[in-house]
PDB file of N, CA and C in Angstrom:
ATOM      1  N   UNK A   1     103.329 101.107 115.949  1.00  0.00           N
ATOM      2  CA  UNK A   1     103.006 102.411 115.407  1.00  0.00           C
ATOM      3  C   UNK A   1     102.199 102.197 114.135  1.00  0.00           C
ATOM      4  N   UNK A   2     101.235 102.940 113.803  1.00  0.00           N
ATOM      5  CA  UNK A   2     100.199 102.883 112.928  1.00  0.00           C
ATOM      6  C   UNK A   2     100.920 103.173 111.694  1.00  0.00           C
ATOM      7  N   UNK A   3     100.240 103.419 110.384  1.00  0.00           N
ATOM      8  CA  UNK A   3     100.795 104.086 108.896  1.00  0.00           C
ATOM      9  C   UNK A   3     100.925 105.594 109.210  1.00  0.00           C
ATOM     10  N   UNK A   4      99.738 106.175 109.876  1.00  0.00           N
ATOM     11  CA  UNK A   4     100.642 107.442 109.607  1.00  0.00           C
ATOM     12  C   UNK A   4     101.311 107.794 110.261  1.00  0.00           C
ATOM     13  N   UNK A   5     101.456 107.106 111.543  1.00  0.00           N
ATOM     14  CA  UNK A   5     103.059 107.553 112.426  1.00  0.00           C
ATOM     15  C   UNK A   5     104.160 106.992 111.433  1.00  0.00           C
ATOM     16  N   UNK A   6     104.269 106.149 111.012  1.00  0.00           N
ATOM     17  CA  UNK A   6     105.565 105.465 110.207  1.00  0.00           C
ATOM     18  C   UNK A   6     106.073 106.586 108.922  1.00  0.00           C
ATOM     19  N   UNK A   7     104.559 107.375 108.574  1.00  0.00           N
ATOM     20  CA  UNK A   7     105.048 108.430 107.532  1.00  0.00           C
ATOM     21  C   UNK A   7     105.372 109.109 107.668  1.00  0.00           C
ATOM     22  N   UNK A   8     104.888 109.770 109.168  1.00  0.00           N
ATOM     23  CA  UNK A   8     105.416 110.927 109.695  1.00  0.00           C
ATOM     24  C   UNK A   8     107.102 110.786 109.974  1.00  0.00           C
ATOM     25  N   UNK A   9     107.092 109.810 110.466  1.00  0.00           N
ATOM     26  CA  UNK A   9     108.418 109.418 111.047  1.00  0.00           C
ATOM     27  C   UNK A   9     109.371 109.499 109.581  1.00  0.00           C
ATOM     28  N   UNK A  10     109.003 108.834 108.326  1.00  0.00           N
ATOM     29  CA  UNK A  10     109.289 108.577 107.399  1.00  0.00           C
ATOM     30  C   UNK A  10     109.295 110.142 106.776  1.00  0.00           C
ATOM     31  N   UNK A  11     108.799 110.866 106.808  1.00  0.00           N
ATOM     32  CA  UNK A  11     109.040 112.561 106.292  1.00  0.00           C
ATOM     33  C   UNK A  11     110.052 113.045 107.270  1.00  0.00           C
ATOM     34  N   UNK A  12     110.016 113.021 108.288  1.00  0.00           N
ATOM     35  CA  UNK A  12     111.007 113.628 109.562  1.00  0.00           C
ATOM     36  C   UNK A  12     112.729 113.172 108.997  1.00  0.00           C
ATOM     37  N   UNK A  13     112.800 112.361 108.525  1.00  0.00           N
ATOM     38  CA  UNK A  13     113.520 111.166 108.669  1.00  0.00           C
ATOM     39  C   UNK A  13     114.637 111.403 107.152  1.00  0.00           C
ATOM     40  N   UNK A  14     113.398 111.832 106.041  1.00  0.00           N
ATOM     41  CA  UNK A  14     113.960 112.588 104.726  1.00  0.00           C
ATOM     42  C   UNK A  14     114.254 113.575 105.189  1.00  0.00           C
ATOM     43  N   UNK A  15     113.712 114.987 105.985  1.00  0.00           N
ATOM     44  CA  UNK A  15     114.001 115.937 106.057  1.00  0.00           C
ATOM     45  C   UNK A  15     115.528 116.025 106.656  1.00  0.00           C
ATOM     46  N   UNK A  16     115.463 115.006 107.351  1.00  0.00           N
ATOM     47  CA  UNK A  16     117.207 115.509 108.760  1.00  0.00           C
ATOM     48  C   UNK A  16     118.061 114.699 107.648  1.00  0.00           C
ATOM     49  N   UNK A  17     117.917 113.693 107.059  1.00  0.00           N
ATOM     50  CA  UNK A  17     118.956 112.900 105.968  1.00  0.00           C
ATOM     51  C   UNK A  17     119.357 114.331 104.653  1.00  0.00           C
ATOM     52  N   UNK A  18     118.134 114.637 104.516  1.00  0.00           N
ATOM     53  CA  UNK A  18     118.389 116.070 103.437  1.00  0.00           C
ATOM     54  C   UNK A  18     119.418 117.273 104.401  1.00  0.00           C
ATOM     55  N   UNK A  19     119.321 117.048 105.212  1.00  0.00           N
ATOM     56  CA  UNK A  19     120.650 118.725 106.010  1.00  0.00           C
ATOM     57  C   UNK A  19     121.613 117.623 106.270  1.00  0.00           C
ATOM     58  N   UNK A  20     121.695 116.311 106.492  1.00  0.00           N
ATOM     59  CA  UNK A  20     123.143 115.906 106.765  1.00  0.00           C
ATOM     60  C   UNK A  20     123.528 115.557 105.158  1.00  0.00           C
ATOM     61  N   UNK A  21     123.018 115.669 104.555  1.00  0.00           N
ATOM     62  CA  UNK A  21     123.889 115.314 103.053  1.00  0.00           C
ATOM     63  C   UNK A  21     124.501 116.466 102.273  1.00  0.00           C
ATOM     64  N   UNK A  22     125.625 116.495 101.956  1.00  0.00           N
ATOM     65  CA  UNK A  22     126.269 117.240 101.534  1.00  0.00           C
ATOM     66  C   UNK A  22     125.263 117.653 100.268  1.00  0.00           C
ATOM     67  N   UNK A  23     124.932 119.341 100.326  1.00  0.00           N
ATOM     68  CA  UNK A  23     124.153 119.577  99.273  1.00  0.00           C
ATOM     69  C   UNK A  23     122.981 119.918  99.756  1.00  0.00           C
ATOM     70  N   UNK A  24     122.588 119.343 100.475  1.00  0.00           N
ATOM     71  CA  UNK A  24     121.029 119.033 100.913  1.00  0.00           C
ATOM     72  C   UNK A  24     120.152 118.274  99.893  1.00  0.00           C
ATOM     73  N   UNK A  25     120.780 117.629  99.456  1.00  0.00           N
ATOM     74  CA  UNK A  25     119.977 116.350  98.727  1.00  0.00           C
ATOM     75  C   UNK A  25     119.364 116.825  97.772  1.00  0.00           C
ATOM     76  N   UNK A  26     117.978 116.473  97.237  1.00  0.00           N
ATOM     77  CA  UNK A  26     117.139 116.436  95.934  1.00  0.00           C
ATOM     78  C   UNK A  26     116.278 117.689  96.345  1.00  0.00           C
ATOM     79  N   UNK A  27     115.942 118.465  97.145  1.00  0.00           N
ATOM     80  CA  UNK A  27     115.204 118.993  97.244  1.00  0.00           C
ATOM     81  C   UNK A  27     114.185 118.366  98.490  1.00  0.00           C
ATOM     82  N   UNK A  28     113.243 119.476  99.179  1.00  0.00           N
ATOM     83  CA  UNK A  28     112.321 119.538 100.115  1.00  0.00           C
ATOM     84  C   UNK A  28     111.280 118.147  99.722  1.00  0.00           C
ATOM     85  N   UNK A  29     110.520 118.573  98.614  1.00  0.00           N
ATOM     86  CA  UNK A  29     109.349 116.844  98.423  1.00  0.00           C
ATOM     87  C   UNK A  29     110.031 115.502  98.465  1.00  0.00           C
ATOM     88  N   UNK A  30     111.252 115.628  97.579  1.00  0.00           N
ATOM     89  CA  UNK A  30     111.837 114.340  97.038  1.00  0.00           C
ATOM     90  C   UNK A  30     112.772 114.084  97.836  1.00  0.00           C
ATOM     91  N   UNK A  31     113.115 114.739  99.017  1.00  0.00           N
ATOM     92  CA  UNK A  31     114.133 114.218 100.263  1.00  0.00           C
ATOM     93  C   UNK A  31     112.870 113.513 101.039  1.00  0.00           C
ATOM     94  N   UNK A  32     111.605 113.964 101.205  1.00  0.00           N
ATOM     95  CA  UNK A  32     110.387 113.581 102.213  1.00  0.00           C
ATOM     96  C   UNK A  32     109.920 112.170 101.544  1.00  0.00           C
ATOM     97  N   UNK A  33     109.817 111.799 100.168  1.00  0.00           N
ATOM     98  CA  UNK A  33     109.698 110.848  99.868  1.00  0.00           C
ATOM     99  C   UNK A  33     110.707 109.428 100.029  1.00  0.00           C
ATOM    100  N   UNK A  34     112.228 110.275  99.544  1.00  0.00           N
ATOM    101  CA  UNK A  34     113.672 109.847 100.225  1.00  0.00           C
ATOM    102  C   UNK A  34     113.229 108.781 101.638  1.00  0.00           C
ATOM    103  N   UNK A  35     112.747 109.520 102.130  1.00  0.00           N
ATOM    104  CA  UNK A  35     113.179 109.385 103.428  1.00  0.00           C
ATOM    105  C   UNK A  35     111.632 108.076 103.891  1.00  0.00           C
ATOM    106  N   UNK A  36     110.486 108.572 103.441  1.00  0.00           N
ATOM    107  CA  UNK A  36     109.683 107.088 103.686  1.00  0.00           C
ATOM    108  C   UNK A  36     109.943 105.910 103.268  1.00  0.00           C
ATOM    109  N   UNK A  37     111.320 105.793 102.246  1.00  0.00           N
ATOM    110  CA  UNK A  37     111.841 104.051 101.726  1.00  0.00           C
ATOM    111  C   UNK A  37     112.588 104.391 102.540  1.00  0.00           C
ATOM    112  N   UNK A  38     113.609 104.862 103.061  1.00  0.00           N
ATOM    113  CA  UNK A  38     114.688 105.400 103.742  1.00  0.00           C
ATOM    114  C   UNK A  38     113.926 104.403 104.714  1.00  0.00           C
ATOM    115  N   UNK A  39     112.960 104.565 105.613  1.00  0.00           N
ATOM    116  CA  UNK A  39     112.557 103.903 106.979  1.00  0.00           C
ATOM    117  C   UNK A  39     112.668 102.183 106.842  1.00  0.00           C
ATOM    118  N   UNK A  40     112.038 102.217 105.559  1.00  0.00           N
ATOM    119  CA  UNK A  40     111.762 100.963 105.310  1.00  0.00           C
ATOM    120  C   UNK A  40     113.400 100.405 104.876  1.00  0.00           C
ATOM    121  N   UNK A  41     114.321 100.720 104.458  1.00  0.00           N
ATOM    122  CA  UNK A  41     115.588 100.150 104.340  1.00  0.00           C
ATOM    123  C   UNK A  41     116.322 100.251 105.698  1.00  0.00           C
ATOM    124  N   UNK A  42     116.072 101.225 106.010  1.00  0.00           N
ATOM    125  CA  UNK A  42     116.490 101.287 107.743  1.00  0.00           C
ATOM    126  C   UNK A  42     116.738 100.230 108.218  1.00  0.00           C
ATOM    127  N   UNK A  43     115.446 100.069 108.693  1.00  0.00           N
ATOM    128  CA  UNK A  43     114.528  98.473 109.028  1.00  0.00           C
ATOM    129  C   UNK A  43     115.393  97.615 108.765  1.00  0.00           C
ATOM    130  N   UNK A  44     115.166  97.335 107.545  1.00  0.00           N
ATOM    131  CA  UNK A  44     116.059  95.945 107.141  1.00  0.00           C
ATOM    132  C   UNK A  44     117.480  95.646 107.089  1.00  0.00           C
ATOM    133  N   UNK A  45     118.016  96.500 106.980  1.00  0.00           N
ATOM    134  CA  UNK A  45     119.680  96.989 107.132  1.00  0.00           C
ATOM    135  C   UNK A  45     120.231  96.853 108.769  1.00  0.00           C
ATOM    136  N   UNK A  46     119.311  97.208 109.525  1.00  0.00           N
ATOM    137  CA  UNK A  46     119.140  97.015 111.100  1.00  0.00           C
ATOM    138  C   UNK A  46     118.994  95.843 111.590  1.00  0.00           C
ATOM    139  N   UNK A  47     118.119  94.893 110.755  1.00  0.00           N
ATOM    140  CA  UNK A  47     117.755  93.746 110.789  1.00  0.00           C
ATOM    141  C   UNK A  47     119.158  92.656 110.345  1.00  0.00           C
ATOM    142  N   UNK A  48     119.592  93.110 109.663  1.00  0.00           N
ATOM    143  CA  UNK A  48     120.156  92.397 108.837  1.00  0.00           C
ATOM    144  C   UNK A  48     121.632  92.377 109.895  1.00  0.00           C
ATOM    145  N   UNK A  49     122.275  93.222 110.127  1.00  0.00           N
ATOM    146  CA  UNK A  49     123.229  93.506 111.216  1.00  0.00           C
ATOM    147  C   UNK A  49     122.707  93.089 112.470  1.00  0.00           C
ATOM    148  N   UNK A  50     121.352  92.883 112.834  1.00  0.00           N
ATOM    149  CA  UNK A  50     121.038  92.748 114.449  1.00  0.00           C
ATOM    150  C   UNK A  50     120.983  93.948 115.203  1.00  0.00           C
ATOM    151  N   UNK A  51     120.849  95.394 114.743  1.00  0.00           N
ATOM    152  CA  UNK A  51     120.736  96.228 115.366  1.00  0.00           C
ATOM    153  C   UNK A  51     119.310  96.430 115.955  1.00  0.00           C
ATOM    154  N   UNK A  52     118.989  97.196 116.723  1.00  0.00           N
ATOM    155  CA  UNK A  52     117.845  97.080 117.501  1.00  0.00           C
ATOM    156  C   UNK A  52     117.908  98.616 118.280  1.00  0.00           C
ATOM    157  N   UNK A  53     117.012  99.085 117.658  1.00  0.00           N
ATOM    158  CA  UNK A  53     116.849 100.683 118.598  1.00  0.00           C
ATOM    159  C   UNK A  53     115.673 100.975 119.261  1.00  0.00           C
ATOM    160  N   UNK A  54     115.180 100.728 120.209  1.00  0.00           N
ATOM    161  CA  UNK A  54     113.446 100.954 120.631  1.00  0.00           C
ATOM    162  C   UNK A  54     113.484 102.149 120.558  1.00  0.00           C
ATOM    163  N   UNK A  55     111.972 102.598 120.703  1.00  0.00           N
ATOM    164  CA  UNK A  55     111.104 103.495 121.127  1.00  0.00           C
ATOM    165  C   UNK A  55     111.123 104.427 119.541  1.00  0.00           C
ATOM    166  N   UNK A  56     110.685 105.749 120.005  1.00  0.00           N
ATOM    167  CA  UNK A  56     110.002 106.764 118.979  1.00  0.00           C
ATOM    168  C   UNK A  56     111.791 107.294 118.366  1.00  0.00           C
ATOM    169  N   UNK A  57     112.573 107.732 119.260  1.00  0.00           N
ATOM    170  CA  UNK A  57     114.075 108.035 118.933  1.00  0.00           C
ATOM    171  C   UNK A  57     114.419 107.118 118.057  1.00  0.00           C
ATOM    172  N   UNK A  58     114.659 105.545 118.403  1.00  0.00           N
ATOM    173  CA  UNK A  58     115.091 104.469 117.675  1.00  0.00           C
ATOM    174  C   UNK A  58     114.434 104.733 116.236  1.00  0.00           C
ATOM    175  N   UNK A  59     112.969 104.525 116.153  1.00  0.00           N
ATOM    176  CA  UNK A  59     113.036 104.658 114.695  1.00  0.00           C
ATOM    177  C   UNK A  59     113.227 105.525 113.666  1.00  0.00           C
ATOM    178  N   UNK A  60     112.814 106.735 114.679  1.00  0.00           N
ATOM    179  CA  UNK A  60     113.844 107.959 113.814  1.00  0.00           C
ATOM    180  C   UNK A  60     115.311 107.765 113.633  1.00  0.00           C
ATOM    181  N   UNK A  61     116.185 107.260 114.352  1.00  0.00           N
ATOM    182  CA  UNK A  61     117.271 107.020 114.343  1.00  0.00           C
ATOM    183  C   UNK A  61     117.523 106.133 113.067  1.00  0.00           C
ATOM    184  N   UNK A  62     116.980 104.851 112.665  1.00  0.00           N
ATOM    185  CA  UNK A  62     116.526 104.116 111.762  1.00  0.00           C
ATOM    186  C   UNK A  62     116.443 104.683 110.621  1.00  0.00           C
ATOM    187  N   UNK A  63     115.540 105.157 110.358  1.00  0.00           N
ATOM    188  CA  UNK A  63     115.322 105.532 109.462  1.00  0.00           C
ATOM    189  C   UNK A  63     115.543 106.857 109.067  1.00  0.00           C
ATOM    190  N   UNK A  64     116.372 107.911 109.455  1.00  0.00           N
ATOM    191  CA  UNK A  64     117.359 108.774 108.688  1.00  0.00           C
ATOM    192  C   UNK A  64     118.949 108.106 108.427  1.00  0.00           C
ATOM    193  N   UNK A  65     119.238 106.660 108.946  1.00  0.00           N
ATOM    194  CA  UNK A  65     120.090 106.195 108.554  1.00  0.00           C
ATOM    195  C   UNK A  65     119.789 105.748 107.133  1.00  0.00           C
ATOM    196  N   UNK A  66     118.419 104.836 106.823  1.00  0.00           N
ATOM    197  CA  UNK A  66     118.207 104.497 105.886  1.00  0.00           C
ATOM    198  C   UNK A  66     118.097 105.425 104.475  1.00  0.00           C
ATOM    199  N   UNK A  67     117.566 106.807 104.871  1.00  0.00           N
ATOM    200  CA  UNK A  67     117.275 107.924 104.291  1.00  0.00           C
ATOM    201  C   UNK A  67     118.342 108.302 103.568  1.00  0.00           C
ATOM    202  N   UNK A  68     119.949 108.411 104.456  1.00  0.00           N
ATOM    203  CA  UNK A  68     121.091 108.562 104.310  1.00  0.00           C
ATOM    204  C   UNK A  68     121.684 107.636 103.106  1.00  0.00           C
ATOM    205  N   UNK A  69     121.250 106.839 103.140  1.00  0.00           N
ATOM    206  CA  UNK A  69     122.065 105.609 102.844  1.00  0.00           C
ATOM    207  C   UNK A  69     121.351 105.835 101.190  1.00  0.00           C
ATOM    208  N   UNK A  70     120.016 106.091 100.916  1.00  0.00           N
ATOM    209  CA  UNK A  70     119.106 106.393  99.557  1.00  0.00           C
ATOM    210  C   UNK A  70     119.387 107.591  99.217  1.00  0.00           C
ATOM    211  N   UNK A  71     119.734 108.539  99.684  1.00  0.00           N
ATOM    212  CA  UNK A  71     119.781 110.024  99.047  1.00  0.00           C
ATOM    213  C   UNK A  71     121.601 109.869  98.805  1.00  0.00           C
ATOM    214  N   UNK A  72     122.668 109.347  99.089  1.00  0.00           N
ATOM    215  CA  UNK A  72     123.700 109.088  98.930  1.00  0.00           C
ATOM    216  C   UNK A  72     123.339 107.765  96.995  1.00  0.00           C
ATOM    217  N   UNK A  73     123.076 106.678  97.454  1.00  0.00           N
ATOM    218  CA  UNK A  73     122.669 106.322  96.212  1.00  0.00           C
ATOM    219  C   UNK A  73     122.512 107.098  95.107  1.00  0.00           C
ATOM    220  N   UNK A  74     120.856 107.841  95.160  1.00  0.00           N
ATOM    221  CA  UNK A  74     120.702 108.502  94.559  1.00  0.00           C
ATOM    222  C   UNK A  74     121.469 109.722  93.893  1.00  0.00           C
ATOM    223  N   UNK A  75     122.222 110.274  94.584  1.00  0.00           N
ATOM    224  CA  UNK A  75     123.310 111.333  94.655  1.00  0.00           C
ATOM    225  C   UNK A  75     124.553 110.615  93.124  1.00  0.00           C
ATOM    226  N   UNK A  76     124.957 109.322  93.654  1.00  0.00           N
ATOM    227  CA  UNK A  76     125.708 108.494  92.982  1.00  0.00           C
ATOM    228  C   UNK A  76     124.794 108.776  91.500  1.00  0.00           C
ATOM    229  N   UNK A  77     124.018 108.049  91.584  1.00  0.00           N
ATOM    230  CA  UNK A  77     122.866 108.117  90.173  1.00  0.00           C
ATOM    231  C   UNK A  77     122.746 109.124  89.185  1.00  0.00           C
ATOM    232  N   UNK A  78     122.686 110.115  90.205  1.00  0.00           N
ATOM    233  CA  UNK A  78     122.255 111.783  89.543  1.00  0.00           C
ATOM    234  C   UNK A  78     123.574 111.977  88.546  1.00  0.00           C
ATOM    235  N   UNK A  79     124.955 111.742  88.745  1.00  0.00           N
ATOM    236  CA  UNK A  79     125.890 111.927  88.664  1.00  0.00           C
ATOM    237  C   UNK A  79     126.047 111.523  86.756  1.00  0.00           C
TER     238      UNK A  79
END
């Protein structure tokens, strides 16, 4: 997948991590930004366990985990 599928995926990805977080997270821009490191920690967190999700689902799947996992951080932070 190219850069701007990965961003797209990477905005999609902040947006659904922003309605599963209690609160709805930081807001609409800064959940969409959330959520493009979100992909990229995904990734590696997936990696790191051996998880493996193909196709277009998988990396959405991926990366609103990762999304999850940064807007929870962040959440901690804000605090």
């Amino acid at each position: 997948m190219g850069i701007i599928g990965s961003i797209i995926i990477g905005c999609l990805a902040g947006f659904c991590a922003g309605k599963l977080m209690k609160g709805g997270g930081f807001g609409f821009l800064m959940n969409l930004l959330l959520g493009l490191f979100g992909g990229a920690l995904g990734g590696w967190l997936f990696t790191l366990l051996g998880i493996e999700w193909g196709g277009l689902l998988g990396q959405l799947g991926t990366a609103v985990v990762g999304a999850v996992v940064i807007l929870y951080i962040a959440s901690l932070l804000k605090k």
